[in-house]
Protein backbone atom coordinates (compact mmCIF):
# COMPACT_ATOMS: atom_id res chain seq x y z
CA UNK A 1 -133.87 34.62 -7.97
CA UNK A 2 -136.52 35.57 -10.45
CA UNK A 3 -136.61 39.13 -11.75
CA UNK A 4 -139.47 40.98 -13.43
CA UNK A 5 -139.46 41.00 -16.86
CA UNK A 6 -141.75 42.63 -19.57
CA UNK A 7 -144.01 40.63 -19.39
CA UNK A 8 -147.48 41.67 -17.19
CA UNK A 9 -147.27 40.06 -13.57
CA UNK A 10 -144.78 37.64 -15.12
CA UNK A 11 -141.37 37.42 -13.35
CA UNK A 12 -138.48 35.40 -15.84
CA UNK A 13 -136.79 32.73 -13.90
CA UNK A 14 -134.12 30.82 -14.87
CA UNK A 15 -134.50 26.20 -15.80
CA UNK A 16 -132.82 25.63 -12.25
CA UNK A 17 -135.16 27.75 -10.16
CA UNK A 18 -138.05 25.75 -11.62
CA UNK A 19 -137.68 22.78 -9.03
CA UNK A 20 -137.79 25.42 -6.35
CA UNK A 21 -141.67 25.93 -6.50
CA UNK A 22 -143.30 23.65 -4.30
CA UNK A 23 -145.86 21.12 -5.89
CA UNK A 24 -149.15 20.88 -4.60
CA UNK A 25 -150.31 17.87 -3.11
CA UNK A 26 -153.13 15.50 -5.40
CA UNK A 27 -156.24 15.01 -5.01
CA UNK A 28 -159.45 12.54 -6.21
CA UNK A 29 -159.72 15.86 -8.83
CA UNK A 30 -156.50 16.84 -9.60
CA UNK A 31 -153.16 15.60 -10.56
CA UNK A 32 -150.27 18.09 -9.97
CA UNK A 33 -147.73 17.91 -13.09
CA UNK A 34 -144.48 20.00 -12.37
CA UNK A 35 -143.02 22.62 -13.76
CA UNK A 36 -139.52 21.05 -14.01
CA UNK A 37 -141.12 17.67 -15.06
CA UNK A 38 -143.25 19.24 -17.80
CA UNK A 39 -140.14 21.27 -19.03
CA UNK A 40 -137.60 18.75 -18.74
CA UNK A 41 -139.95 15.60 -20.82
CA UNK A 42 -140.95 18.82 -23.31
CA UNK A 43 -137.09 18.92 -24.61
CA UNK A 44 -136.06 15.47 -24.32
CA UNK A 45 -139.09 14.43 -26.77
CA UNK A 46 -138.32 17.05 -28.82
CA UNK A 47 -135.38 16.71 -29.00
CA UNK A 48 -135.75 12.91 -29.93
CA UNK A 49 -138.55 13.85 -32.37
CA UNK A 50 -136.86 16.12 -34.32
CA UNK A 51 -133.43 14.41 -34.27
CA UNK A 52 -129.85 15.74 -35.22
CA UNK A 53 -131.06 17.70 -38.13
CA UNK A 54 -131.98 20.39 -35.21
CA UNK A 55 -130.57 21.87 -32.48
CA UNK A 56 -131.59 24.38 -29.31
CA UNK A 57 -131.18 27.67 -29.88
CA UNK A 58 -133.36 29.58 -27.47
CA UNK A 59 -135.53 29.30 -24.39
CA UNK A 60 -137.36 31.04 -21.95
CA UNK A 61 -139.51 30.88 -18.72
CA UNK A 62 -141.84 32.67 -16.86
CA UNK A 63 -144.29 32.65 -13.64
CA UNK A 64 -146.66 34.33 -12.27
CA UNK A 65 -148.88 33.87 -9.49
CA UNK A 66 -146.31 33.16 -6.68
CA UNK A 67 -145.07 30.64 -9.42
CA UNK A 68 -148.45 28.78 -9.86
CA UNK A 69 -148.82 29.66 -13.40
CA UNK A 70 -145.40 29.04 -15.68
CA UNK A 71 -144.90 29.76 -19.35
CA UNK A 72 -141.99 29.45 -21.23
CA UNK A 73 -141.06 28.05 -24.88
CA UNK A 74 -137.83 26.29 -26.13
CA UNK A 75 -137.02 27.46 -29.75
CA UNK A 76 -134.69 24.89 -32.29
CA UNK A 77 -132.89 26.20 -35.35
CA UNK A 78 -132.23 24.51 -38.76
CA UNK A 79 -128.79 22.98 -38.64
CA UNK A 80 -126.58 24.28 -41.59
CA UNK A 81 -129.77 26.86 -42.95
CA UNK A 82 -130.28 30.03 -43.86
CA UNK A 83 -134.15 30.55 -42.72
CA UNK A 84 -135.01 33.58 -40.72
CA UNK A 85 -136.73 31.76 -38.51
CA UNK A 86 -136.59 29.21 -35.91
CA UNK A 87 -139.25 26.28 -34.57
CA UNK A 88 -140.92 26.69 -31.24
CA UNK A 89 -142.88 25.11 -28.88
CA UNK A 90 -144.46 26.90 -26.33
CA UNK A 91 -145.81 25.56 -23.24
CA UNK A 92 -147.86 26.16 -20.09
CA UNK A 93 -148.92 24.59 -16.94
CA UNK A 94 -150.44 25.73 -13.71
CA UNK A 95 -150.89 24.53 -10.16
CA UNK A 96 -154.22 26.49 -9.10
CA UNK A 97 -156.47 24.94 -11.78
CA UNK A 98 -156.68 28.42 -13.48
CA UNK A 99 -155.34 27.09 -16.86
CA UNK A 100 -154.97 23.68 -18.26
CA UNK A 101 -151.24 22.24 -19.33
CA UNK A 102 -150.73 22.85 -23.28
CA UNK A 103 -148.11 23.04 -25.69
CA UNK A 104 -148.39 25.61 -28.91
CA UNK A 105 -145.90 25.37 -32.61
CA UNK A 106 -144.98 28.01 -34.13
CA UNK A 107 -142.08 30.41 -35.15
CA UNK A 108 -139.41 32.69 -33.58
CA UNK A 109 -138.28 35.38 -35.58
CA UNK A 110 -134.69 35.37 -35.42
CA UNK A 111 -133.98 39.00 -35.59
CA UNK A 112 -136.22 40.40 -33.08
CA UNK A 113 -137.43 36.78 -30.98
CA UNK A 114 -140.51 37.96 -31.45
CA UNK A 115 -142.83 34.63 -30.93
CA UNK A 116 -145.31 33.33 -33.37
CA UNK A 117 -147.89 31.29 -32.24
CA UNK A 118 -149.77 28.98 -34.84
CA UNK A 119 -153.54 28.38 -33.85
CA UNK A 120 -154.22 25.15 -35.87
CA UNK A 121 -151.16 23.32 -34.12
CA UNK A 122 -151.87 23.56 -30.53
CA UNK A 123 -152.88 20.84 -27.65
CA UNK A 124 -153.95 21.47 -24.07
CA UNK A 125 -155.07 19.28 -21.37
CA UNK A 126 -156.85 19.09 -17.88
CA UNK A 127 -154.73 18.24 -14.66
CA UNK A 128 -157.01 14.80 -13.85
CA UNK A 129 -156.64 11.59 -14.12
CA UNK A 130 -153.10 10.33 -15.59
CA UNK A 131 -152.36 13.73 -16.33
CA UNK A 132 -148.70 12.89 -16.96
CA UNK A 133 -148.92 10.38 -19.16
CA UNK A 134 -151.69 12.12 -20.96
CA UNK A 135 -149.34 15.33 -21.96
CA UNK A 136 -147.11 13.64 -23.50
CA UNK A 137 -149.44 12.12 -25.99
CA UNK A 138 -150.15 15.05 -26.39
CA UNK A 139 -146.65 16.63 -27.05
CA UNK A 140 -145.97 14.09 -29.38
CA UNK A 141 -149.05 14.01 -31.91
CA UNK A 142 -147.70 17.91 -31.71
CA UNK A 143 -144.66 17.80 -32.65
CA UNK A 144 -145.81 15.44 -35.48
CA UNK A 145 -148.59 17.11 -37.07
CA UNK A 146 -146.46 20.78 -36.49
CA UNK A 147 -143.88 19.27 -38.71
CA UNK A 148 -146.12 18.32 -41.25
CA UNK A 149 -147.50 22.06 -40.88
CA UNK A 150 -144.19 23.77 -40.98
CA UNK A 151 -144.34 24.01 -45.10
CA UNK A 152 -147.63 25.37 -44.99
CA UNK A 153 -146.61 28.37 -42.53
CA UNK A 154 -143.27 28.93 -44.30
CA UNK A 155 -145.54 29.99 -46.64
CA UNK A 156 -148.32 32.05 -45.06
CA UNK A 157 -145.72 34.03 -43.99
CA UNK A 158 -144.20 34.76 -47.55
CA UNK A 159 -147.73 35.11 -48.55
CA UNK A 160 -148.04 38.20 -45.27
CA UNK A 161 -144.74 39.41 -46.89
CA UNK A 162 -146.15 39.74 -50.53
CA UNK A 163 -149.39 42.06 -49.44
CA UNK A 164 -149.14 45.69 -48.94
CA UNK A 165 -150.62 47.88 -46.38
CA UNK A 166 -151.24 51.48 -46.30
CA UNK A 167 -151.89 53.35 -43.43
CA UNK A 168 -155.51 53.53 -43.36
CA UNK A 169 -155.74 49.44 -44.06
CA UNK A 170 -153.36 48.73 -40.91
CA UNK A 171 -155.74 50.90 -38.79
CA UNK A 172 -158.50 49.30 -39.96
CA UNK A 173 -156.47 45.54 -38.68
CA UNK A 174 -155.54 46.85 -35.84
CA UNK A 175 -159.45 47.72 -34.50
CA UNK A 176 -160.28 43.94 -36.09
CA UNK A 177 -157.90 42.92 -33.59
CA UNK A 178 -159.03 44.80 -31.17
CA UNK A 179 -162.24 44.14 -31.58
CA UNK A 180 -161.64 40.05 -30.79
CA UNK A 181 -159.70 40.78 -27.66
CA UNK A 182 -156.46 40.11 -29.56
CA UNK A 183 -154.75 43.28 -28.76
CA UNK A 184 -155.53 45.10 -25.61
CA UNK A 185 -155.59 49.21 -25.12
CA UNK A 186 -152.31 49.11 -23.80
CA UNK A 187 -151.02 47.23 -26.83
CA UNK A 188 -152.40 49.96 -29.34
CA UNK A 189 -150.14 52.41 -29.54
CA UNK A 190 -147.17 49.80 -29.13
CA UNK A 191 -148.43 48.31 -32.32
CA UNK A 192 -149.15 51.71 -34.19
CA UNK A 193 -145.45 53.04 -33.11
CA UNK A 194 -144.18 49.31 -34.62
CA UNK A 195 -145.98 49.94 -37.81
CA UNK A 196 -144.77 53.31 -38.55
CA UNK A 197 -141.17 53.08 -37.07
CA UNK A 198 -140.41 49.15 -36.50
CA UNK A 199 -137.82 48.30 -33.98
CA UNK A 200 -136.03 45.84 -36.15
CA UNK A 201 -136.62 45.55 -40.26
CA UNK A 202 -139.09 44.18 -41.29
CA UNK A 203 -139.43 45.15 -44.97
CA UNK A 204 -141.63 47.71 -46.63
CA UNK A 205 -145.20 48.27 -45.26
CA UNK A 206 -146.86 45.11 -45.32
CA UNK A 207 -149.32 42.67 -43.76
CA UNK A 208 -145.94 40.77 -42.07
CA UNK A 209 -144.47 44.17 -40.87
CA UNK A 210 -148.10 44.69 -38.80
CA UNK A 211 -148.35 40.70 -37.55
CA UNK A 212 -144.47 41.68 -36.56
CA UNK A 213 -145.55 44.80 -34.71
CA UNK A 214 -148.25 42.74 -33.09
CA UNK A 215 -146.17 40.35 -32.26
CA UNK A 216 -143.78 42.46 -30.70
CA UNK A 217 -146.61 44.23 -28.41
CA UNK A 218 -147.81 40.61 -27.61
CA UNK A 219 -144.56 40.03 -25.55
CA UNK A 220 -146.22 42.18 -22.38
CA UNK A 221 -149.11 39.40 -22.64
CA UNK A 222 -150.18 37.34 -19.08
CA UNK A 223 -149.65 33.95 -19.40
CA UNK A 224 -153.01 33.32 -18.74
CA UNK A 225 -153.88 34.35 -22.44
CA UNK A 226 -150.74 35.04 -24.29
CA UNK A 227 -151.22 31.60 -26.56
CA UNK A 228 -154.69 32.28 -27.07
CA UNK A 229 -154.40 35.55 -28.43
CA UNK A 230 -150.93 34.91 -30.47
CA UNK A 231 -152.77 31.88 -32.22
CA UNK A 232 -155.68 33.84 -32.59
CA UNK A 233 -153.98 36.47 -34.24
CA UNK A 234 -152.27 33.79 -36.45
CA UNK A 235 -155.67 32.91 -37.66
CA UNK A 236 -157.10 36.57 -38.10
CA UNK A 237 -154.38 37.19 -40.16
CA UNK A 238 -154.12 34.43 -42.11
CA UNK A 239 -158.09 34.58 -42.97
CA UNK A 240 -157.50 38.40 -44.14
CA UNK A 241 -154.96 37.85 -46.32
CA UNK A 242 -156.62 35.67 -48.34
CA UNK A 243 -158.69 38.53 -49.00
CA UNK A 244 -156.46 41.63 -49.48
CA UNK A 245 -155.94 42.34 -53.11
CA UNK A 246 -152.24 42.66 -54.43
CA UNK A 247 -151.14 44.55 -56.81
CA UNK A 248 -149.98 43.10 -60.16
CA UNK A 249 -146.52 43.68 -61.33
């Protein structure tokens, strides 16, 4: 059975209850692609793409809508590494037409799972047509540009961990965010209480301790826009820290 988890509307199911939502039928405008399918060819070409050098650490799944909206990621970790975080791919499919099937690459921090969600690296697609085949195209050209990408985010986020915040400054990010419908009302004071007293360690106040706070409030996200406003946060962030000034040693 699924049971509610924190996420809004969203109940967490586990990989075997996925075959248990029924599949609508096609039509001349829309091609069904199942949750099961769409989960199972997401790990075997990953898996394949990345090759022994990773392995699966991590995955999740969620539904909402009576199970016509799914979302869910599968995280791999660095064989024989020390980095403190772990790939992901995130996916999502639907079978009301209210979202298109995608796939998202980003990061999992390892000490708090929180989810980071890299807006340059992301692919989506309508259910038409040879929807099937189409997604994983898709996946692939993913999976090989994310690679390519993963150097580059490595080190935005060392970059997020070398610039300090006061108080005043993380305010000030927080109603930017708020502002482009990253963070909602209700994710406010989740963020603020993250800043000032972090559930997990996150270093001295910093840009990465507030992306980490928002991260953590953008776990109660709908499906409907949780990649959209984790990769948009990515790329908030990543454009303002290119203009925060740090302090010389």
């Amino acid at each position: 059975m699924a049971t509610q988890s924190n996420l809004m509307g969203v109940s967490e199911l586990k990989y075997r209850e996925l075959s248990h939502i029924p599949l609508p039928e096609r039509t001349k405008t829309y091609t069904p692609l199942g949750h099961k399918d769409l989960v199972d060819f997401t790990e075997e070409l990953t898996g394949k793409l990345l090759g022994s050098d990773w392995k699966k650490d991590g995955e999740k799944f969620g539904i909402a809508r009576e199970g016509k909206q799914l979302f869910g990621y599968h995280s791999y970790k660095k064989v024989n590494s020390n980095e403190d975080t772990s790939l992901t791919i995130g996916f999502r499919n639907s079978y009301d037409k209210s979202m298109s099937a995608g796939f998202v690459m980003g990061e999992r921090v390892l000490v708090c799972s929180n989810l980071m969600f890299v807006g340059e690296v992301k692919r989506m697609r309508k259910h038409t047509g040879e929807a099937g085949k189409a997604i994983r195209h898709l996946l692939y050209d993913l999976i090989d540009e994310g690679l390519e990408k993963r150097l580059d985010i490595r080190k935005e986020i060392e970059r997020f961990k070398s610039q300090p915040l006061d108080n005043d400054k993380a305010w000030q990010l927080m109603g930017l965010l708020f502002g482009n419908n990253i963070l909602s009302p209700r994710n406010m004071p989740v963020v603020k209480r993250e800043w000032i007293k972090p559930s997990q360690d996150h270093g001295d106040e910093s840009l990465w301790r507030l992306y980490q706070a928002c991260t953590f409030a953008l776990k109660e996200a709908s499906p409907q826009t949780i990649m959209q406003r984790h990769t948009g946060l990515h790329d908030i962030m990543n454009r303002i820290s290119s203009k925060i000034e740090v302090p010389k040693a």
